[in-house]
PDB file of N, CA and C in Angstrom:
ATOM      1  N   UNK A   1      37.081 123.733  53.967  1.00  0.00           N
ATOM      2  CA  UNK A   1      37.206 122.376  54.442  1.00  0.00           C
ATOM      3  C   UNK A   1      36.083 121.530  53.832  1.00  0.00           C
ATOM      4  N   UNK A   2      36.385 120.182  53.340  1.00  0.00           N
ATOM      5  CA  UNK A   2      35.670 119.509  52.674  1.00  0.00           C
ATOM      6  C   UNK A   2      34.589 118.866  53.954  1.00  0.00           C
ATOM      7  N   UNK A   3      33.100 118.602  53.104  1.00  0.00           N
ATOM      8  CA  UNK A   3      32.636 117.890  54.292  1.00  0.00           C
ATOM      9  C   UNK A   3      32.676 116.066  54.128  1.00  0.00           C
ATOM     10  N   UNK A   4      32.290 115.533  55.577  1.00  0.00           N
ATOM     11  CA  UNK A   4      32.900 114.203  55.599  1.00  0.00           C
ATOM     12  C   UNK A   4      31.942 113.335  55.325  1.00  0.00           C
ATOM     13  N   UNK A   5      31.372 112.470  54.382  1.00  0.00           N
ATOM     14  CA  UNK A   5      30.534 111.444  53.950  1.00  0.00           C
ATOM     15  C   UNK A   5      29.903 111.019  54.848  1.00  0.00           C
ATOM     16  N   UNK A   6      28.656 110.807  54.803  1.00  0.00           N
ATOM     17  CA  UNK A   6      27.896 110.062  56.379  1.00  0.00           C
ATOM     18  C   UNK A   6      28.294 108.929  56.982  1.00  0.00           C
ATOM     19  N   UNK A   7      29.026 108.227  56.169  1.00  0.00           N
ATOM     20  CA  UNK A   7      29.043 106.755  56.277  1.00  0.00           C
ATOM     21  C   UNK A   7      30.473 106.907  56.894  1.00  0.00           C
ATOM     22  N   UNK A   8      31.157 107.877  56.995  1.00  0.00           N
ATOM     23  CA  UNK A   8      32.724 107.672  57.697  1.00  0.00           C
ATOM     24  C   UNK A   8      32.492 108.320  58.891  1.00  0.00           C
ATOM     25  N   UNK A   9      31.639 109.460  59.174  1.00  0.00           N
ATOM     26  CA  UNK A   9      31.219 109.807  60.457  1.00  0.00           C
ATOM     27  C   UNK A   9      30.790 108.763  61.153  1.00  0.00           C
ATOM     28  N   UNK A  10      29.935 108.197  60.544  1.00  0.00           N
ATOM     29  CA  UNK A  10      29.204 107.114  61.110  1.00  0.00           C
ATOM     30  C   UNK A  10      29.983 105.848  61.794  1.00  0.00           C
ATOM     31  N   UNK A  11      31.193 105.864  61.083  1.00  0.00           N
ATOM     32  CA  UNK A  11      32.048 104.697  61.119  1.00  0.00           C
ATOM     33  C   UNK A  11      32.958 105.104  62.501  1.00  0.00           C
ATOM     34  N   UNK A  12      33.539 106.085  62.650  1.00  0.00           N
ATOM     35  CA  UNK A  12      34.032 106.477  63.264  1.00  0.00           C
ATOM     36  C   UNK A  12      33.581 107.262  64.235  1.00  0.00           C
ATOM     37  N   UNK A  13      32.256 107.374  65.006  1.00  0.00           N
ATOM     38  CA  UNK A  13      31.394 107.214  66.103  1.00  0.00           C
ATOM     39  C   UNK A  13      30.912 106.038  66.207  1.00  0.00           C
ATOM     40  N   UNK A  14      30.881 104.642  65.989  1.00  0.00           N
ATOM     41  CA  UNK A  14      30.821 103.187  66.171  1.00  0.00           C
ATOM     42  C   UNK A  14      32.366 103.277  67.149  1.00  0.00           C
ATOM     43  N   UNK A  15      33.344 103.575  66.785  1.00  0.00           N
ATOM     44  CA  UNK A  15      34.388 102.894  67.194  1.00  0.00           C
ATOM     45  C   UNK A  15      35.007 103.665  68.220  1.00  0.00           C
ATOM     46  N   UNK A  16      34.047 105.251  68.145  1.00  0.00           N
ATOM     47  CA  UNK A  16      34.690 105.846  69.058  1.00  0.00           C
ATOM     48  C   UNK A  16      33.931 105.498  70.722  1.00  0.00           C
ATOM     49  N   UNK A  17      32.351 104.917  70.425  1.00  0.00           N
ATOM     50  CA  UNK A  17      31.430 104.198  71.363  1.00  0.00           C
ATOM     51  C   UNK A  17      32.612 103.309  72.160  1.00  0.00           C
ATOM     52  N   UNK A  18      33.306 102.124  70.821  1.00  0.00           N
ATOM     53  CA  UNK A  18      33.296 101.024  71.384  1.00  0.00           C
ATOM     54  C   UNK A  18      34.916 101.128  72.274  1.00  0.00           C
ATOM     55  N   UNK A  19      35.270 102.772  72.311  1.00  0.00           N
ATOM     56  CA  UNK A  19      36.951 102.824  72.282  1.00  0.00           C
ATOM     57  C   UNK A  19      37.100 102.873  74.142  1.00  0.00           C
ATOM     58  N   UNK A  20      35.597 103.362  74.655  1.00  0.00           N
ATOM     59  CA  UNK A  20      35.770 103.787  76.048  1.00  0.00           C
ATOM     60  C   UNK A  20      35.103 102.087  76.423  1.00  0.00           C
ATOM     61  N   UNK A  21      34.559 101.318  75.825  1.00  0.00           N
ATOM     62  CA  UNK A  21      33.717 100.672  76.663  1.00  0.00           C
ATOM     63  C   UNK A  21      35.253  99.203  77.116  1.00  0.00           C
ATOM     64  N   UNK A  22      34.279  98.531  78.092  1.00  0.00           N
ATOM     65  CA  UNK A  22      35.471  97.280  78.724  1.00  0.00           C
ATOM     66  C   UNK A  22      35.554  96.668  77.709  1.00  0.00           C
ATOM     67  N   UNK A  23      37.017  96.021  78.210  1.00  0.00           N
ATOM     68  CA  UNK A  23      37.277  94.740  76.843  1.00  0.00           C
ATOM     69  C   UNK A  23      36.419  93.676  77.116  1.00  0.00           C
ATOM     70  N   UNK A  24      35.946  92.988  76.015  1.00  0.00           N
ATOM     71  CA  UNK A  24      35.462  91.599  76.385  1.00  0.00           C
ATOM     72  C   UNK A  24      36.199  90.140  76.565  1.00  0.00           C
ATOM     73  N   UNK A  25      37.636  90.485  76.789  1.00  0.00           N
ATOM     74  CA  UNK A  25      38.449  89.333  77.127  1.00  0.00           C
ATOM     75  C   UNK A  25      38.011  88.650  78.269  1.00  0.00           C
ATOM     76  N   UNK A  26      38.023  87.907  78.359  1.00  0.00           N
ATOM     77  CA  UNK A  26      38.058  86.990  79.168  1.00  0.00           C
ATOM     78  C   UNK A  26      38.950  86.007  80.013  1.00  0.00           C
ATOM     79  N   UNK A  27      39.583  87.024  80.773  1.00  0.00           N
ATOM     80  CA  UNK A  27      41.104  86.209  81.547  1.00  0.00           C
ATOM     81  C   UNK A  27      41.091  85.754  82.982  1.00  0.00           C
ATOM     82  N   UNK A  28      41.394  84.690  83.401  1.00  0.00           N
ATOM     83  CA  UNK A  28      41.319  84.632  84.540  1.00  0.00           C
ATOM     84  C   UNK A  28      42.586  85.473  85.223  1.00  0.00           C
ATOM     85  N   UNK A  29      42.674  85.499  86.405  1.00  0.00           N
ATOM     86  CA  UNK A  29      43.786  86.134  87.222  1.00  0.00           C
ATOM     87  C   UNK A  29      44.925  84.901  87.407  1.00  0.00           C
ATOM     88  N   UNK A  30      44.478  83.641  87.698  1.00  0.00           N
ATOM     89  CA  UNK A  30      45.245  82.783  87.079  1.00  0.00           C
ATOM     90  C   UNK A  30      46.381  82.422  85.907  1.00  0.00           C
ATOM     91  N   UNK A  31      45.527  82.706  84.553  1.00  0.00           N
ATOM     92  CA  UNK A  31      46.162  82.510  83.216  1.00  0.00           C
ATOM     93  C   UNK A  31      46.691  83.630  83.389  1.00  0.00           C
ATOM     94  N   UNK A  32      46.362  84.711  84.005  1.00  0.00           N
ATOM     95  CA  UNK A  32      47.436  85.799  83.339  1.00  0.00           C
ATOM     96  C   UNK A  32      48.668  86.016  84.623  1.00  0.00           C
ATOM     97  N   UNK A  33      48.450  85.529  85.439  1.00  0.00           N
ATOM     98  CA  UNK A  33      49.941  85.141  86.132  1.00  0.00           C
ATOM     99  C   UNK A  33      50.869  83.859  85.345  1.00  0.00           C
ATOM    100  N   UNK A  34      50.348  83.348  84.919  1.00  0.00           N
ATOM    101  CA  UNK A  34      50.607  82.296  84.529  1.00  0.00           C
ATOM    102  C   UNK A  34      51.579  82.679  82.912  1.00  0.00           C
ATOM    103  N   UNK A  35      50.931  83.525  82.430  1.00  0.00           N
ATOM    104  CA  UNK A  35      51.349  84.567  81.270  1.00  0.00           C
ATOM    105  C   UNK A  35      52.381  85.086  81.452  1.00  0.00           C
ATOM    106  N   UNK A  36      52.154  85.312  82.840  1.00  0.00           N
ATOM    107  CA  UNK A  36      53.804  86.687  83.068  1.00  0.00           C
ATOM    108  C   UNK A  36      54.707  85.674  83.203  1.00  0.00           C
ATOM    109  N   UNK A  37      54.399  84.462  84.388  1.00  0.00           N
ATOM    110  CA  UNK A  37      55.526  83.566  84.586  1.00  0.00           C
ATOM    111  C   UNK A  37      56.109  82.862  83.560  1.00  0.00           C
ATOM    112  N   UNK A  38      55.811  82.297  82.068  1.00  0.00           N
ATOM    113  CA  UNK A  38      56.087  81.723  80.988  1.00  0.00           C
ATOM    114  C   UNK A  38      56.734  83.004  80.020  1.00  0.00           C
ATOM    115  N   UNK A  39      56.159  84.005  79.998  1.00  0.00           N
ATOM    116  CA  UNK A  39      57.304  85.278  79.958  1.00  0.00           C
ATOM    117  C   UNK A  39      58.484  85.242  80.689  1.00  0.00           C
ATOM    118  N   UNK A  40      58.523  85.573  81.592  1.00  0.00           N
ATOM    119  CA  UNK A  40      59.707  85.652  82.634  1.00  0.00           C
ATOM    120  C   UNK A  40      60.637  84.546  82.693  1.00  0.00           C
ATOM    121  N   UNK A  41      60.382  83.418  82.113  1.00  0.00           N
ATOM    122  CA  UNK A  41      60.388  82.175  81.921  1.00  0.00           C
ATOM    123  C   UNK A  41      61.304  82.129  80.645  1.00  0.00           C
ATOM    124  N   UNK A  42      60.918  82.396  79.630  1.00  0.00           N
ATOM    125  CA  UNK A  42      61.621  82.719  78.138  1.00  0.00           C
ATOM    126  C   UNK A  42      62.590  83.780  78.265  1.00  0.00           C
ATOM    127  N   UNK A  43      62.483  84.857  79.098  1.00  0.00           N
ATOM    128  CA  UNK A  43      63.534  85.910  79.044  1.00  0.00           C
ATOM    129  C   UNK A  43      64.611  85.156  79.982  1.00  0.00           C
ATOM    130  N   UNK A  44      64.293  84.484  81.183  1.00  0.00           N
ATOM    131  CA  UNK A  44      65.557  84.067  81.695  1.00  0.00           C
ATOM    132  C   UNK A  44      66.159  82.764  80.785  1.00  0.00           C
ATOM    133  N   UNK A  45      65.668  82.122  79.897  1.00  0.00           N
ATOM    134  CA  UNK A  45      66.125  80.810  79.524  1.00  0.00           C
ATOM    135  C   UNK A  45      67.008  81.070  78.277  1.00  0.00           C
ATOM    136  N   UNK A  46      66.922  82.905  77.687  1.00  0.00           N
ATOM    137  CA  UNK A  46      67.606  83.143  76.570  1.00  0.00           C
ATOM    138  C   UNK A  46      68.641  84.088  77.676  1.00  0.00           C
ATOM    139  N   UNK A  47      68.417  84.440  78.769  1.00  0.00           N
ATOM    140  CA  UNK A  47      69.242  85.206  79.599  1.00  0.00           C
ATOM    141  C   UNK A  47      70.952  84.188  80.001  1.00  0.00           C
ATOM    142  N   UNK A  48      70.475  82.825  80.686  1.00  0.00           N
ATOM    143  CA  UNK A  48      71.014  81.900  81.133  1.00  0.00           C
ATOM    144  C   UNK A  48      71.176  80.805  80.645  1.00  0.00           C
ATOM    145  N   UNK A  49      71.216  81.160  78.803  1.00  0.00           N
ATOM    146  CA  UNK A  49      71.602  79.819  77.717  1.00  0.00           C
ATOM    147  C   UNK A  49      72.726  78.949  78.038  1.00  0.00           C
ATOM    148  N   UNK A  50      73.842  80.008  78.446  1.00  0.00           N
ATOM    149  CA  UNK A  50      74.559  79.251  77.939  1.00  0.00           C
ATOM    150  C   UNK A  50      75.423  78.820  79.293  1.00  0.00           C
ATOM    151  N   UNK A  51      75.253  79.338  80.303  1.00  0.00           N
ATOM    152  CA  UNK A  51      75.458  79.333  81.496  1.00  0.00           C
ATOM    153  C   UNK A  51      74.433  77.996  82.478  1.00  0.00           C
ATOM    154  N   UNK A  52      73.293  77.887  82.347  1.00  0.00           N
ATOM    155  CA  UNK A  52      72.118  77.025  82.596  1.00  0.00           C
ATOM    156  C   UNK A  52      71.562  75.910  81.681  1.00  0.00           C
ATOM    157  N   UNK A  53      71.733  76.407  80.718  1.00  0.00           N
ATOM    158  CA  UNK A  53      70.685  75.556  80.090  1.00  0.00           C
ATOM    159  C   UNK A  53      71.302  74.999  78.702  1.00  0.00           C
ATOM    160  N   UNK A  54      72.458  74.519  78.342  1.00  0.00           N
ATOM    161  CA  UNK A  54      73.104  74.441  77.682  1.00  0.00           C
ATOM    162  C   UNK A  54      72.956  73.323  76.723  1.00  0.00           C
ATOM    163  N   UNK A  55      72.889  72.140  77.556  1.00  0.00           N
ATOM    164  CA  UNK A  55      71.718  70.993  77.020  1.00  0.00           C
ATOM    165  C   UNK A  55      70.788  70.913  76.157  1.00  0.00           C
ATOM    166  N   UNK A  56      70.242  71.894  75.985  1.00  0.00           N
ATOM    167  CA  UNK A  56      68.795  72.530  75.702  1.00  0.00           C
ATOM    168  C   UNK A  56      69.029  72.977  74.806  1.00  0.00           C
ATOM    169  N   UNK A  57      68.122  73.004  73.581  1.00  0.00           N
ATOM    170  CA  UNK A  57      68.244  73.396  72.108  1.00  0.00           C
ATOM    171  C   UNK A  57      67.896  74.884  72.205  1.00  0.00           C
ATOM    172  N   UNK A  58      68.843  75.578  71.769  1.00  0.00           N
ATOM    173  CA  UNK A  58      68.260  77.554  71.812  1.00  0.00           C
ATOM    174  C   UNK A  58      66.872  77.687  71.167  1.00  0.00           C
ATOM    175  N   UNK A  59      66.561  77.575  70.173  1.00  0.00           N
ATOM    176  CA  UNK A  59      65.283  78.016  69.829  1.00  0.00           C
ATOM    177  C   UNK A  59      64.024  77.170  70.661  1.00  0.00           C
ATOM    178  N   UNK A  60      64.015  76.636  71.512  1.00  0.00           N
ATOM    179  CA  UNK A  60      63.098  76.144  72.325  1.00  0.00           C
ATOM    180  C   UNK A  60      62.500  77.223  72.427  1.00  0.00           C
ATOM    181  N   UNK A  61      61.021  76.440  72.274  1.00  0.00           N
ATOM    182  CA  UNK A  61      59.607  77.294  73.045  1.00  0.00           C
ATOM    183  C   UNK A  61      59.268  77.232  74.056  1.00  0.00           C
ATOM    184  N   UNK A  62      59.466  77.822  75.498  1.00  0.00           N
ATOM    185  CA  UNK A  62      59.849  77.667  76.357  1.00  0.00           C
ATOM    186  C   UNK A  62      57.903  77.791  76.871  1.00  0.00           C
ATOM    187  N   UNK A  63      56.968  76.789  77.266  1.00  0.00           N
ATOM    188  CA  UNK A  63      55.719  76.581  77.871  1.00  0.00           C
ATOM    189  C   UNK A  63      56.054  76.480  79.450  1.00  0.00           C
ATOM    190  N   UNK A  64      54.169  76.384  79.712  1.00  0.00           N
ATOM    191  CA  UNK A  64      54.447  76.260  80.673  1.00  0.00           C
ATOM    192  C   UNK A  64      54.667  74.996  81.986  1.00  0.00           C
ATOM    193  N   UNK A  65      55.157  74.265  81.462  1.00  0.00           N
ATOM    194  CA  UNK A  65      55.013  72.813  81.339  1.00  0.00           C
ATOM    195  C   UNK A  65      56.736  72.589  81.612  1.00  0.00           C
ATOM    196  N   UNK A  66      57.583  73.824  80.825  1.00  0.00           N
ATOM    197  CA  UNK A  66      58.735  73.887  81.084  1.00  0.00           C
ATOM    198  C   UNK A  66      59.172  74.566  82.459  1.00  0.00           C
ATOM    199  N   UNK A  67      58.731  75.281  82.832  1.00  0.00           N
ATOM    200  CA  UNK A  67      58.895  76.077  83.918  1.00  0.00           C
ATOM    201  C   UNK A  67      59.448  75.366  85.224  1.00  0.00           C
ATOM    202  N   UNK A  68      59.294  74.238  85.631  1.00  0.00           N
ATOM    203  CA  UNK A  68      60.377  73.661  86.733  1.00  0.00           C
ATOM    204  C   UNK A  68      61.213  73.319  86.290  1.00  0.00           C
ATOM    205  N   UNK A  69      61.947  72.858  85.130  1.00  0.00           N
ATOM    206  CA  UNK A  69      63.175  72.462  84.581  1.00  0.00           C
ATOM    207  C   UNK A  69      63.946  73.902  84.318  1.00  0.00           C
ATOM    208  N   UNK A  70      63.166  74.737  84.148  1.00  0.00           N
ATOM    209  CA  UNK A  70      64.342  76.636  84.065  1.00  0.00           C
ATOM    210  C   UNK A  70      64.666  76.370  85.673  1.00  0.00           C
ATOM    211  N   UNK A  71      63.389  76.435  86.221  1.00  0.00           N
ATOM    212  CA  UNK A  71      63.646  76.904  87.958  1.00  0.00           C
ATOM    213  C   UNK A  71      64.935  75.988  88.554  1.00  0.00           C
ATOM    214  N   UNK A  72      65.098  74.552  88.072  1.00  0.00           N
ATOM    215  CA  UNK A  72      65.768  73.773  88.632  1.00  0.00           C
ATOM    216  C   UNK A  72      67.410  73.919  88.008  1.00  0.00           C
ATOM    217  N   UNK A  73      67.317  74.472  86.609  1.00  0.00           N
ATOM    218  CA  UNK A  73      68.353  75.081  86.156  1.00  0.00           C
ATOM    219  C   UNK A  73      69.302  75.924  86.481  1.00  0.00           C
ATOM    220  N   UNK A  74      67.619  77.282  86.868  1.00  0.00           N
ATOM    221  CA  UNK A  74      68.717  78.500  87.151  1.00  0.00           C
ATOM    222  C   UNK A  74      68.837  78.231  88.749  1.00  0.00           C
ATOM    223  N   UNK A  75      68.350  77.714  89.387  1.00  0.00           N
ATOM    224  CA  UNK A  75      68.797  77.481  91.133  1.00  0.00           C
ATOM    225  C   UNK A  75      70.121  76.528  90.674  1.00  0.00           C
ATOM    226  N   UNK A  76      70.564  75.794  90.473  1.00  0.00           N
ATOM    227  CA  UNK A  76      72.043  74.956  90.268  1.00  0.00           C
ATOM    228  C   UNK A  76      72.897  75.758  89.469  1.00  0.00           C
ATOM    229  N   UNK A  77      72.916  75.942  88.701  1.00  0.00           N
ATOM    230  CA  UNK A  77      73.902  76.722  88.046  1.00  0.00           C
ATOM    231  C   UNK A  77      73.882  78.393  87.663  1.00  0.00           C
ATOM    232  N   UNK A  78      72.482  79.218  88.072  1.00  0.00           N
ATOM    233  CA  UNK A  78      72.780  80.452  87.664  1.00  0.00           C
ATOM    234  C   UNK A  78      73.318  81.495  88.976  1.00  0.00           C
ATOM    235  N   UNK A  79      73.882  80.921  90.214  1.00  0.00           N
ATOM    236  CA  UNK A  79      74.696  81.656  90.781  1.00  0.00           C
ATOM    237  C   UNK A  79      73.716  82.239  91.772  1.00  0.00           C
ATOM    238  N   UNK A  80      73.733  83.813  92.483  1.00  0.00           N
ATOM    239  CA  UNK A  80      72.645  84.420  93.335  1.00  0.00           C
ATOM    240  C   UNK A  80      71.881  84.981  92.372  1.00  0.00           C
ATOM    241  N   UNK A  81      72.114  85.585  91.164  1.00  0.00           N
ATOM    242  CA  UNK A  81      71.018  85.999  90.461  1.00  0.00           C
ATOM    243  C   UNK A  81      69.899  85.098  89.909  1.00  0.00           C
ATOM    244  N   UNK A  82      70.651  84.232  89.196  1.00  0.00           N
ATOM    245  CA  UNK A  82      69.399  83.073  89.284  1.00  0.00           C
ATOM    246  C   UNK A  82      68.719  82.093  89.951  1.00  0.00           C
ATOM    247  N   UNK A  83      69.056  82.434  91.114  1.00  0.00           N
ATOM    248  CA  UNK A  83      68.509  81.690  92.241  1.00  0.00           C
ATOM    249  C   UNK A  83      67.445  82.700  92.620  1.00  0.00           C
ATOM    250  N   UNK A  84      67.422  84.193  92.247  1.00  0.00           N
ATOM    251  CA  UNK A  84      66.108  85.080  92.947  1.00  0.00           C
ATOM    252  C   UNK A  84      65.489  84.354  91.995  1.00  0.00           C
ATOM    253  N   UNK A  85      65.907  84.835  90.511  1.00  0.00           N
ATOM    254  CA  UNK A  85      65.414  84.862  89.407  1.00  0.00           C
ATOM    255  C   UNK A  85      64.078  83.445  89.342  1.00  0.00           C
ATOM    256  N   UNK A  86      64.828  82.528  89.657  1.00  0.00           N
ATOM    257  CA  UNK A  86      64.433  81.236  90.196  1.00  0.00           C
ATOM    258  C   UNK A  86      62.705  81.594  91.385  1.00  0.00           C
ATOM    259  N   UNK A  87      63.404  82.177  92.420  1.00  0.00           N
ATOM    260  CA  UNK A  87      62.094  82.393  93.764  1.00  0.00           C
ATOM    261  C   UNK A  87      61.223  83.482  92.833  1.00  0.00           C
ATOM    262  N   UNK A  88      60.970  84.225  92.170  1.00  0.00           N
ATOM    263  CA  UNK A  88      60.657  84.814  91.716  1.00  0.00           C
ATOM    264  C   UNK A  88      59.294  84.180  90.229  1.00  0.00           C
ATOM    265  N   UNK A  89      60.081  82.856  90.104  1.00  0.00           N
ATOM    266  CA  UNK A  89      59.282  82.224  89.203  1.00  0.00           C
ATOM    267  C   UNK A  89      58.394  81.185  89.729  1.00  0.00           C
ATOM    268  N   UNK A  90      58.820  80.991  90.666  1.00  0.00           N
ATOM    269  CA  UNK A  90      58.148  79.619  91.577  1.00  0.00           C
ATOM    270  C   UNK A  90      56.554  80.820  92.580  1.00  0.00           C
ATOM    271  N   UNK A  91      56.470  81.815  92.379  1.00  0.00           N
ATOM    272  CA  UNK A  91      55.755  82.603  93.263  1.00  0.00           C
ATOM    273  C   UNK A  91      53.934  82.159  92.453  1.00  0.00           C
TER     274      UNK A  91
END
């Protein structure tokens, strides 16, 4: 077995330090609800195109700024599923 250059050991105990330690992101608990809901948000608005939101240009980028116009969507026209779908986004 060949031996391994100092400088790649080396490299790869740097990263194996930095592999256990915390991330340094910085998220509030806020933004990242806020994350899931603008997710959840885009999956129902390509879910309930054409049924809800029809008006509405398909490739829309669905923000979060959009999010009461889905909710008000899928509560009128997406039936009982999009009416959870709906309570579910408003949480």
């Amino acid at each position: 077995m060949k031996s391994v250059p100092s400088s790649i050991s080396e490299y790869l105990a740097e990263i194996g330090r930095k592999g256990g330690a915390k991330s340094r992101r910085r998220l509030s608990s806020a933004d990242a609800r806020n994350m899931v809901r603008v997710r959840e948000a885009r999956r129902a608005f390509r879910a309930y195109h054409a049924q809800c939101f029809w008006y509405m240009r398909q490739d829309m980028i669905v923000t979060i700024a959009d999010i009461p116009e889905i909710v008000r969507g899928l509560r009128q026209n997406g039936g009982r599923r999009g009416f959870l779908l709906a309570a579910k986004l408003c949480r």
